[in-house]
PDB file of N, CA and C in Angstrom:
ATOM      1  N   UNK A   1      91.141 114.331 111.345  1.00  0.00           N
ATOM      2  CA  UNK A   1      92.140 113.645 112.130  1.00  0.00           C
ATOM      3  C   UNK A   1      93.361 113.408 111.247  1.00  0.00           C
ATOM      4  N   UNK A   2      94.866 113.578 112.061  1.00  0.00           N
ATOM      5  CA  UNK A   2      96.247 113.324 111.553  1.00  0.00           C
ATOM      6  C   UNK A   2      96.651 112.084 112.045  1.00  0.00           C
ATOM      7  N   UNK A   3      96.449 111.187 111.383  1.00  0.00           N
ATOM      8  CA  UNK A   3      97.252 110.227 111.836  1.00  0.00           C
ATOM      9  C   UNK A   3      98.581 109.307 111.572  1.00  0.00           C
ATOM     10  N   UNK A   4      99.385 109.650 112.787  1.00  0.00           N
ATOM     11  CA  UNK A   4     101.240 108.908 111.993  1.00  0.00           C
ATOM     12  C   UNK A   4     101.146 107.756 112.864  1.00  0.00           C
ATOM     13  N   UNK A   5     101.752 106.363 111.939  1.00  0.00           N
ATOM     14  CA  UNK A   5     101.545 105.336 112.163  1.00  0.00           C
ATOM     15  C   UNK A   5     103.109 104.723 111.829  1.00  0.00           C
ATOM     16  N   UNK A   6     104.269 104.000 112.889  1.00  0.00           N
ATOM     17  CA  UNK A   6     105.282 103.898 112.989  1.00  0.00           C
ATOM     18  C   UNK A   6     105.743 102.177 113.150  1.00  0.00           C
ATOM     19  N   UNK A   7     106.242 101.938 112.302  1.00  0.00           N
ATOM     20  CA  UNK A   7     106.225 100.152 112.515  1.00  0.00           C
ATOM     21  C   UNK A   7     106.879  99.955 113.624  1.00  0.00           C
ATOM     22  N   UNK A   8     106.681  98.800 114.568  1.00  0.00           N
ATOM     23  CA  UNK A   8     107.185  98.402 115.733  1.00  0.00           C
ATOM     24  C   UNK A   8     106.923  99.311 117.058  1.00  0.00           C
ATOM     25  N   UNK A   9     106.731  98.405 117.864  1.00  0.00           N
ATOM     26  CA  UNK A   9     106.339  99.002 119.448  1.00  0.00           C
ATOM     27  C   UNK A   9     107.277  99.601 119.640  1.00  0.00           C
ATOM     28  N   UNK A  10     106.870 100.190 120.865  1.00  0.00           N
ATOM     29  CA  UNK A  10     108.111 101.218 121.979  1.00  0.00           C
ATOM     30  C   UNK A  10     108.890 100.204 122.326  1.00  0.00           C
ATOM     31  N   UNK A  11     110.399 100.464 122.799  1.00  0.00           N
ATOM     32  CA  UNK A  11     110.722  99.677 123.172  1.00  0.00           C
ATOM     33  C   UNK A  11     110.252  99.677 124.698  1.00  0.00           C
ATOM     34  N   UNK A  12     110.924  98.303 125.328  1.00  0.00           N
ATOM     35  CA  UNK A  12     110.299  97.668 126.439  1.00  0.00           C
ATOM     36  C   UNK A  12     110.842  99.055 127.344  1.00  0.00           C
ATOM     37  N   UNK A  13     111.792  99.313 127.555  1.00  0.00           N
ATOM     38  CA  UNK A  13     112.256 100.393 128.132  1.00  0.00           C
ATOM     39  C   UNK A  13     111.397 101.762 128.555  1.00  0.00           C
ATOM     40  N   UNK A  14     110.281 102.158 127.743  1.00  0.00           N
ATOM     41  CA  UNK A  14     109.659 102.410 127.885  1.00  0.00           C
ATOM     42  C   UNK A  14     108.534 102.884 128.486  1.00  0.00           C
ATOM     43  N   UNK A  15     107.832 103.954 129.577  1.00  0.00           N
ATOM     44  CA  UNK A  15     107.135 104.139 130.197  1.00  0.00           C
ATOM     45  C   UNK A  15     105.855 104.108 129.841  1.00  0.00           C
ATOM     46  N   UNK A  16     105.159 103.191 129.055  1.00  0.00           N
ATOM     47  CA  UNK A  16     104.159 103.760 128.213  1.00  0.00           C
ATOM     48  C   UNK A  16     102.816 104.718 129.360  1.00  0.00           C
ATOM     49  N   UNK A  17     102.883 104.567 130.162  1.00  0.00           N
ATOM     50  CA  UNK A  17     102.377 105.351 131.191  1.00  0.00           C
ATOM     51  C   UNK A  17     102.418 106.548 132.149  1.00  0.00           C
ATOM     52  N   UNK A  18     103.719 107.260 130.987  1.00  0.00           N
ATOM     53  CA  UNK A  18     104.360 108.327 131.783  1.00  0.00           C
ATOM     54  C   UNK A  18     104.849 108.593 129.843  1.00  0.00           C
ATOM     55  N   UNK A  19     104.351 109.009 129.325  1.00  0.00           N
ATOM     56  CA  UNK A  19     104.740 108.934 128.114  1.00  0.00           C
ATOM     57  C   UNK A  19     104.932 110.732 127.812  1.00  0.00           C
ATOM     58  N   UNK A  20     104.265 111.899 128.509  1.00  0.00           N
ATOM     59  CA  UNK A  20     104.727 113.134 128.124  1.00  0.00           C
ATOM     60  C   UNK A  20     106.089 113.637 129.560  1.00  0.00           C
ATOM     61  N   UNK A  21     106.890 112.151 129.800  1.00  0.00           N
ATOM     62  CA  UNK A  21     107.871 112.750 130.608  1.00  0.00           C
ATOM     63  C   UNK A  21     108.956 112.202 129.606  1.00  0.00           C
ATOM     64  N   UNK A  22     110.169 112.640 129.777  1.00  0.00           N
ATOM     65  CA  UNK A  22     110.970 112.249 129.650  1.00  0.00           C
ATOM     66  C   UNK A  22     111.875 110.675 129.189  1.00  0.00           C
ATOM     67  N   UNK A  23     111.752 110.275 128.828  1.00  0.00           N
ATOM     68  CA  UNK A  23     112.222 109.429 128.484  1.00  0.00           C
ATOM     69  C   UNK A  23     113.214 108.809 127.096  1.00  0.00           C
ATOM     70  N   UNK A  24     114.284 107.812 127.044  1.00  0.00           N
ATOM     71  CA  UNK A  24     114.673 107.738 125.786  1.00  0.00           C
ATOM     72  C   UNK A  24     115.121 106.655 126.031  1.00  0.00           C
ATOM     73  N   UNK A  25     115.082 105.968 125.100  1.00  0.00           N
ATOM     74  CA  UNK A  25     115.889 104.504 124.245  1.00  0.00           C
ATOM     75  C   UNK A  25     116.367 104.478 122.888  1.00  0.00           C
ATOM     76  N   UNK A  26     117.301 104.435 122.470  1.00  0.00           N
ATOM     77  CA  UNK A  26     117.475 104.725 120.826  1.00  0.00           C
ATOM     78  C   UNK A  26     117.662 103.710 120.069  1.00  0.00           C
ATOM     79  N   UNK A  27     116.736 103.446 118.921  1.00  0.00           N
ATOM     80  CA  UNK A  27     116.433 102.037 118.470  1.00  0.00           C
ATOM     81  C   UNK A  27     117.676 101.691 117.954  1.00  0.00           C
ATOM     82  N   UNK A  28     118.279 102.766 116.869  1.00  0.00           N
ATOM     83  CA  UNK A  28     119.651 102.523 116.513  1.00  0.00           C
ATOM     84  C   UNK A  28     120.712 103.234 117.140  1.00  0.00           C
ATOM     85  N   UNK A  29     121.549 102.555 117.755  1.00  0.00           N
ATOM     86  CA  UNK A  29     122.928 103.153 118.809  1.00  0.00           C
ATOM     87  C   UNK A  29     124.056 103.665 118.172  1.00  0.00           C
ATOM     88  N   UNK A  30     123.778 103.254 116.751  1.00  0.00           N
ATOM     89  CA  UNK A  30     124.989 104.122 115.626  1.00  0.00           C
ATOM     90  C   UNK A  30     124.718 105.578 114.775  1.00  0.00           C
ATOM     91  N   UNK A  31     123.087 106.019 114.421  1.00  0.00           N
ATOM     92  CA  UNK A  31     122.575 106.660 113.682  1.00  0.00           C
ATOM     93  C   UNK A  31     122.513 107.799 114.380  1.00  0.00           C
ATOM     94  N   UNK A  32     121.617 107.122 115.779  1.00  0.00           N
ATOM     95  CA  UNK A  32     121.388 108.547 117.119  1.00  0.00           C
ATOM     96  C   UNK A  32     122.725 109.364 117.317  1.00  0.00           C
ATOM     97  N   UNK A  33     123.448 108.578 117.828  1.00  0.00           N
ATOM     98  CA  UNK A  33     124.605 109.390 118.260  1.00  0.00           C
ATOM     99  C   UNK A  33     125.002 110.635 117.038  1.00  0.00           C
ATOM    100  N   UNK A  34     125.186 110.409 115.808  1.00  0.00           N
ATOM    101  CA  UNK A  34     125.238 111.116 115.017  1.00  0.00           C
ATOM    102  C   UNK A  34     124.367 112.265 114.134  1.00  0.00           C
ATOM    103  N   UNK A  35     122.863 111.921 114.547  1.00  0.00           N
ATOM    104  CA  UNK A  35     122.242 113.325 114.404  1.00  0.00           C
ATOM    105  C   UNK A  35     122.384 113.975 115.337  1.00  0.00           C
ATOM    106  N   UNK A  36     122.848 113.496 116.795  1.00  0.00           N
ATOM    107  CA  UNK A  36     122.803 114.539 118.375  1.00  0.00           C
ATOM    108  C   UNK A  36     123.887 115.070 117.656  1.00  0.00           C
ATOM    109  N   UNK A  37     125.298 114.525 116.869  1.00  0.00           N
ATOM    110  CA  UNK A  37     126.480 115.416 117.095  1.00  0.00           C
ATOM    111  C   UNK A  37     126.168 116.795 116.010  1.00  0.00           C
ATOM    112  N   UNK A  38     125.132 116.736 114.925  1.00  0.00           N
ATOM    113  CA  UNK A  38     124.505 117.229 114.209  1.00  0.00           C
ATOM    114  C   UNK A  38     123.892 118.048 114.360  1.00  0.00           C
ATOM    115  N   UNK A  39     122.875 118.052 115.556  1.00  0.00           N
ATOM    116  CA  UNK A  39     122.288 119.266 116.078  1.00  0.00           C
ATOM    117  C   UNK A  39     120.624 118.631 115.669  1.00  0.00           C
ATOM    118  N   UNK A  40     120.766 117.697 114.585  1.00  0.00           N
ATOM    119  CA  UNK A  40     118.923 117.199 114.493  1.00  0.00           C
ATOM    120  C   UNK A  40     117.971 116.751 115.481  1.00  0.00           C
ATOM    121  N   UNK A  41     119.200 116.015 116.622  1.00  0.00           N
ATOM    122  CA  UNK A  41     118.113 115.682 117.987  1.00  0.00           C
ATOM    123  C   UNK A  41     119.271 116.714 118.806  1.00  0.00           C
ATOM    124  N   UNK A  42     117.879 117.740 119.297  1.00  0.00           N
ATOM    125  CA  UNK A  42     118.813 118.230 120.496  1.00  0.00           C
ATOM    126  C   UNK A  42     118.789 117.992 122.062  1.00  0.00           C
ATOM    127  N   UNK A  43     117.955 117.150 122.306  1.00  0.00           N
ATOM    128  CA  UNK A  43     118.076 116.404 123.498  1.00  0.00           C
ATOM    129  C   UNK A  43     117.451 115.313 123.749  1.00  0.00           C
ATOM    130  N   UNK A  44     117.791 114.542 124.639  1.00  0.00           N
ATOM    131  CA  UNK A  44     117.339 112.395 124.013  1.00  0.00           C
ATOM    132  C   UNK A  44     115.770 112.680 124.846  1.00  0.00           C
ATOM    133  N   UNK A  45     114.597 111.709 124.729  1.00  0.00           N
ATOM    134  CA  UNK A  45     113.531 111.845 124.995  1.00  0.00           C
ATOM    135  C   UNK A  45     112.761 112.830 125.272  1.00  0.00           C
ATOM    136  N   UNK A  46     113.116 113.575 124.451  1.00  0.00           N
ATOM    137  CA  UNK A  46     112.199 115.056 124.482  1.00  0.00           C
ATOM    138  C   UNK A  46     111.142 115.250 123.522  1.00  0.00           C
ATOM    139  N   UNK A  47     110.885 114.431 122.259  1.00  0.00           N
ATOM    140  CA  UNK A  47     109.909 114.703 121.332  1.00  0.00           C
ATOM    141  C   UNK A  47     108.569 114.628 121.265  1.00  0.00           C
ATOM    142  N   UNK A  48     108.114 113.897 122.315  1.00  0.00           N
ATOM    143  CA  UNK A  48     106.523 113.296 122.888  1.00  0.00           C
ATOM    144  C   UNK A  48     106.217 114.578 123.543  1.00  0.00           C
ATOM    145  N   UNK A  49     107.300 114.716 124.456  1.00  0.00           N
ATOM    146  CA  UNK A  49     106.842 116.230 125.317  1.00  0.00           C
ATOM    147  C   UNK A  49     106.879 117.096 124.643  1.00  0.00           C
ATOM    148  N   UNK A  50     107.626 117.356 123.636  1.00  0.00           N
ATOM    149  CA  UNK A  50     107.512 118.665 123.103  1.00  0.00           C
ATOM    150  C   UNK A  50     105.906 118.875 122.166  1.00  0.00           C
ATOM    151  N   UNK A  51     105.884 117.771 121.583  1.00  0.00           N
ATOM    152  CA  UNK A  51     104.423 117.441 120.945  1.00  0.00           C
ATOM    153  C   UNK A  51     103.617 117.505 121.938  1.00  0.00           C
ATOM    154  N   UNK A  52     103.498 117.447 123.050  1.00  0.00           N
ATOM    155  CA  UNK A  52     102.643 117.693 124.340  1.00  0.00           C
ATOM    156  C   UNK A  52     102.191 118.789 124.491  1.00  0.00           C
ATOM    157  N   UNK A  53     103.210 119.280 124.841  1.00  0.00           N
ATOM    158  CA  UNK A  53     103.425 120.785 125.218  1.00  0.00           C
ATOM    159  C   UNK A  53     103.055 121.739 123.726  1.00  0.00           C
ATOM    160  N   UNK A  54     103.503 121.327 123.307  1.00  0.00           N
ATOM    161  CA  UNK A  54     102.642 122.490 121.793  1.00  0.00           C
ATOM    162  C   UNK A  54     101.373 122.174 121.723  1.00  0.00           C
ATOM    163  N   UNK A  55     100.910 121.122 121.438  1.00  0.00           N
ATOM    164  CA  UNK A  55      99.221 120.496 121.436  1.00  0.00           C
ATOM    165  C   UNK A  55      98.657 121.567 122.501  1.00  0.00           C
ATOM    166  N   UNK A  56      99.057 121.781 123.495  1.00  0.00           N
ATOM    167  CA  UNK A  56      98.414 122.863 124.404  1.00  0.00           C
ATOM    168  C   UNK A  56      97.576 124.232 124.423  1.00  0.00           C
ATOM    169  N   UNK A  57      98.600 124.617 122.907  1.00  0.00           N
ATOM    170  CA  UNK A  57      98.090 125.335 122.296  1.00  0.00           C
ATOM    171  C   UNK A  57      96.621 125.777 121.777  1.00  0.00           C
ATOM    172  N   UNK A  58      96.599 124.152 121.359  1.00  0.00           N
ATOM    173  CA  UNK A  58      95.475 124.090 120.100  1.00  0.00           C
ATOM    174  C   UNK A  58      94.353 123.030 121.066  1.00  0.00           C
ATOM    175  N   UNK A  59      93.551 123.755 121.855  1.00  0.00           N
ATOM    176  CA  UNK A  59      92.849 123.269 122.960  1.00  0.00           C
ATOM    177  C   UNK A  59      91.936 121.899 122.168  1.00  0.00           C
ATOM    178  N   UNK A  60      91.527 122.366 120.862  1.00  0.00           N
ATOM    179  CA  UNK A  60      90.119 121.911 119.942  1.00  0.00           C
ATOM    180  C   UNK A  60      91.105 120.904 119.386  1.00  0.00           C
ATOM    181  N   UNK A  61      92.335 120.460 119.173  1.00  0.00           N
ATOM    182  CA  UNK A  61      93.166 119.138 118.584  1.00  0.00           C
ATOM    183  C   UNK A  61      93.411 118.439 120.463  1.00  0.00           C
ATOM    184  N   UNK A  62      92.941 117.184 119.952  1.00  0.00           N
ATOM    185  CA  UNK A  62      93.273 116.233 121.034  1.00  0.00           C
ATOM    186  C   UNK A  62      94.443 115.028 120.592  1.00  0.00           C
ATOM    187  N   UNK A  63      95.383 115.113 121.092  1.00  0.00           N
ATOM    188  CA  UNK A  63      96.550 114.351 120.728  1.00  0.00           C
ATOM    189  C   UNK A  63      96.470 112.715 121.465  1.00  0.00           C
ATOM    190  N   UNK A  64      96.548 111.769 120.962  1.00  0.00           N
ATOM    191  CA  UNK A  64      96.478 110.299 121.468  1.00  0.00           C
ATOM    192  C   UNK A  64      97.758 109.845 120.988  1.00  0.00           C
ATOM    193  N   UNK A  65      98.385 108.901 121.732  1.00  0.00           N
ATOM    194  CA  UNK A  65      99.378 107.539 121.212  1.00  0.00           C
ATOM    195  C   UNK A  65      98.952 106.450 121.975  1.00  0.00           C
ATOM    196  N   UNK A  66      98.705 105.295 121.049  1.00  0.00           N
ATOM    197  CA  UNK A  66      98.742 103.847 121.475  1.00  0.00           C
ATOM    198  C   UNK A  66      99.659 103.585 120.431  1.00  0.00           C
ATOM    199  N   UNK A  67      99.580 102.022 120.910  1.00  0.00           N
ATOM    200  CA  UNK A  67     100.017 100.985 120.466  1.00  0.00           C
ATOM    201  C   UNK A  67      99.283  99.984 119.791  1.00  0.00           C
ATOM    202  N   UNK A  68      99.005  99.727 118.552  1.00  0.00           N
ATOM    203  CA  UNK A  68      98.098  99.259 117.614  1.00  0.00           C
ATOM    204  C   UNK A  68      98.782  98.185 116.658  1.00  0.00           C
ATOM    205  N   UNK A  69      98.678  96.692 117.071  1.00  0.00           N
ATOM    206  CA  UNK A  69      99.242  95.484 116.913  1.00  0.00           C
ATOM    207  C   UNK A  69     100.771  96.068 117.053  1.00  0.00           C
ATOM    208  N   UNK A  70     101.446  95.576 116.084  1.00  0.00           N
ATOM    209  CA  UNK A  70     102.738  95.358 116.310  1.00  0.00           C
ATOM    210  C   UNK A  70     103.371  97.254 115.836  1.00  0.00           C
ATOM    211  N   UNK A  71     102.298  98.317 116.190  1.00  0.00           N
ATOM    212  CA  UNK A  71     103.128  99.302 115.504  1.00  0.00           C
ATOM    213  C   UNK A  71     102.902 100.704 116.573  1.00  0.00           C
ATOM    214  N   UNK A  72     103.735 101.843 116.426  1.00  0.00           N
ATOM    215  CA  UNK A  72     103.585 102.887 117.284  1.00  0.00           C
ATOM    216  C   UNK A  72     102.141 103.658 116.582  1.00  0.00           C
ATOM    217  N   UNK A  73     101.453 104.637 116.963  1.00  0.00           N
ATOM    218  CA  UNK A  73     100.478 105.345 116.458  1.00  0.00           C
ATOM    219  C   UNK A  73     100.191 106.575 117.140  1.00  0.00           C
ATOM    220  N   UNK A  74      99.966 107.924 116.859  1.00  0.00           N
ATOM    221  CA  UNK A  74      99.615 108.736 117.101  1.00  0.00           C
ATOM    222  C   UNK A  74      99.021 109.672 116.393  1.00  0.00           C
ATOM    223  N   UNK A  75      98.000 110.052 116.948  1.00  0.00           N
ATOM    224  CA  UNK A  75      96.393 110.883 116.397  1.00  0.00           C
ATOM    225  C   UNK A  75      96.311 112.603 116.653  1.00  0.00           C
ATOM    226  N   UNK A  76      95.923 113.052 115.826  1.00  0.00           N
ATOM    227  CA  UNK A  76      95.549 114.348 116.086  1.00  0.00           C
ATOM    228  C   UNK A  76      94.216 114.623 116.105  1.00  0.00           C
ATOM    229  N   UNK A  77      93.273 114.734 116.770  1.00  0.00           N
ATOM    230  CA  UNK A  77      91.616 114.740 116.526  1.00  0.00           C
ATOM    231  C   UNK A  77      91.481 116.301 117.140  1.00  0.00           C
ATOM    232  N   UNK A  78      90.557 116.638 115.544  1.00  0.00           N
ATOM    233  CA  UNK A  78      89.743 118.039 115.951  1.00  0.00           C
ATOM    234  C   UNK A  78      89.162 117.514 116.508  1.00  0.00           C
ATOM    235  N   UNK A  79      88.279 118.289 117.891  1.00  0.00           N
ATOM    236  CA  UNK A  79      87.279 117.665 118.698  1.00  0.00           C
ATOM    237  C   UNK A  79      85.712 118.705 118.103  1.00  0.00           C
ATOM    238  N   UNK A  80      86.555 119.530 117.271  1.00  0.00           N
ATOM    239  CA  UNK A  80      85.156 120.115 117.055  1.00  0.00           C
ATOM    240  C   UNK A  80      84.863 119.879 115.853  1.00  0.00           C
ATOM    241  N   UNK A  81      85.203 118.378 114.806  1.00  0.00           N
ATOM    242  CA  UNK A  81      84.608 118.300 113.508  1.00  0.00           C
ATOM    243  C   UNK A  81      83.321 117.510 113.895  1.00  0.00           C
ATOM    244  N   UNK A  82      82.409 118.031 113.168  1.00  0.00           N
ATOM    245  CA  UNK A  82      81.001 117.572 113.539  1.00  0.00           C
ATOM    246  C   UNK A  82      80.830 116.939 111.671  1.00  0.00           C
ATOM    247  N   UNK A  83      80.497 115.365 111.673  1.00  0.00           N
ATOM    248  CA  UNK A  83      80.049 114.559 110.618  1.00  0.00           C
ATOM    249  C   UNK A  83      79.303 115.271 109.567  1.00  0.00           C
ATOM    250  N   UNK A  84      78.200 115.846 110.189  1.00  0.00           N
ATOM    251  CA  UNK A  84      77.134 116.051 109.384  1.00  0.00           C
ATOM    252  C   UNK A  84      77.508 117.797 109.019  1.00  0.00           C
ATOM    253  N   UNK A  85      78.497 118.643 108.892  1.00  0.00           N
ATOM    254  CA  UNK A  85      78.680 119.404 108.842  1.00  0.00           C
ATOM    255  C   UNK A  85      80.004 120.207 109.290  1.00  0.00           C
ATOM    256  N   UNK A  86      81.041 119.346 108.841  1.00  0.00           N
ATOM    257  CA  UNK A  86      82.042 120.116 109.259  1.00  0.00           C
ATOM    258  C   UNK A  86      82.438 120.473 110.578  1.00  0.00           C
ATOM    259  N   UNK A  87      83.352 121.509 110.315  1.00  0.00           N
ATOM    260  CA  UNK A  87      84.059 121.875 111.965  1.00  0.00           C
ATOM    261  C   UNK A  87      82.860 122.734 112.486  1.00  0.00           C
ATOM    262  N   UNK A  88      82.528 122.304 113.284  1.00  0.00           N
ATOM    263  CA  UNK A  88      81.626 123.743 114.358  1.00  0.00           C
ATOM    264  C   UNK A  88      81.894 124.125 114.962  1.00  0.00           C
TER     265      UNK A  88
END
């Protein structure tokens, strides 16, 4: 398992229930604007989906996000690592 762990919740804005659609809020309103003019974000709430949509790929990685006390979290789980022996 990959796991990235992000201080602070989603903001309220947020769908946490519609989470591989679309959506955006930008925590900082001075920084965002300037990687979009950059080319680093190329379109606002697209990064969950795009991580969606590639995970698709890889049938045997199961992708999760919660919310775990006060912080964002998201998991990558092989579904086929077996404890007692590795991936099977």
């Amino acid at each position: 398992m990959v796991e990235i762990t992000s201080p602070g919740l989603l903001p309220p804005s947020i769908d946490y229930a519609a989470m591989e659609s679309r959506q955006s809020d930008a925590r900082n309103k001075v920084i965002a604007p300037v990687f979009k003019r950059l080319g680093i974000i190329d379109q606002w709430g697209n990064g969950l989906k795009l991580i969606a949509d590639e995970m698709k790929e890889y049938p045997n990685i199961e992708l999760r996000w919660r919310e775990v006390g006060l912080s964002f979290q998201v998991q990558f789980i092989n579904t086929n690592y077996n404890p007692n022996g590795g991936v099977s």
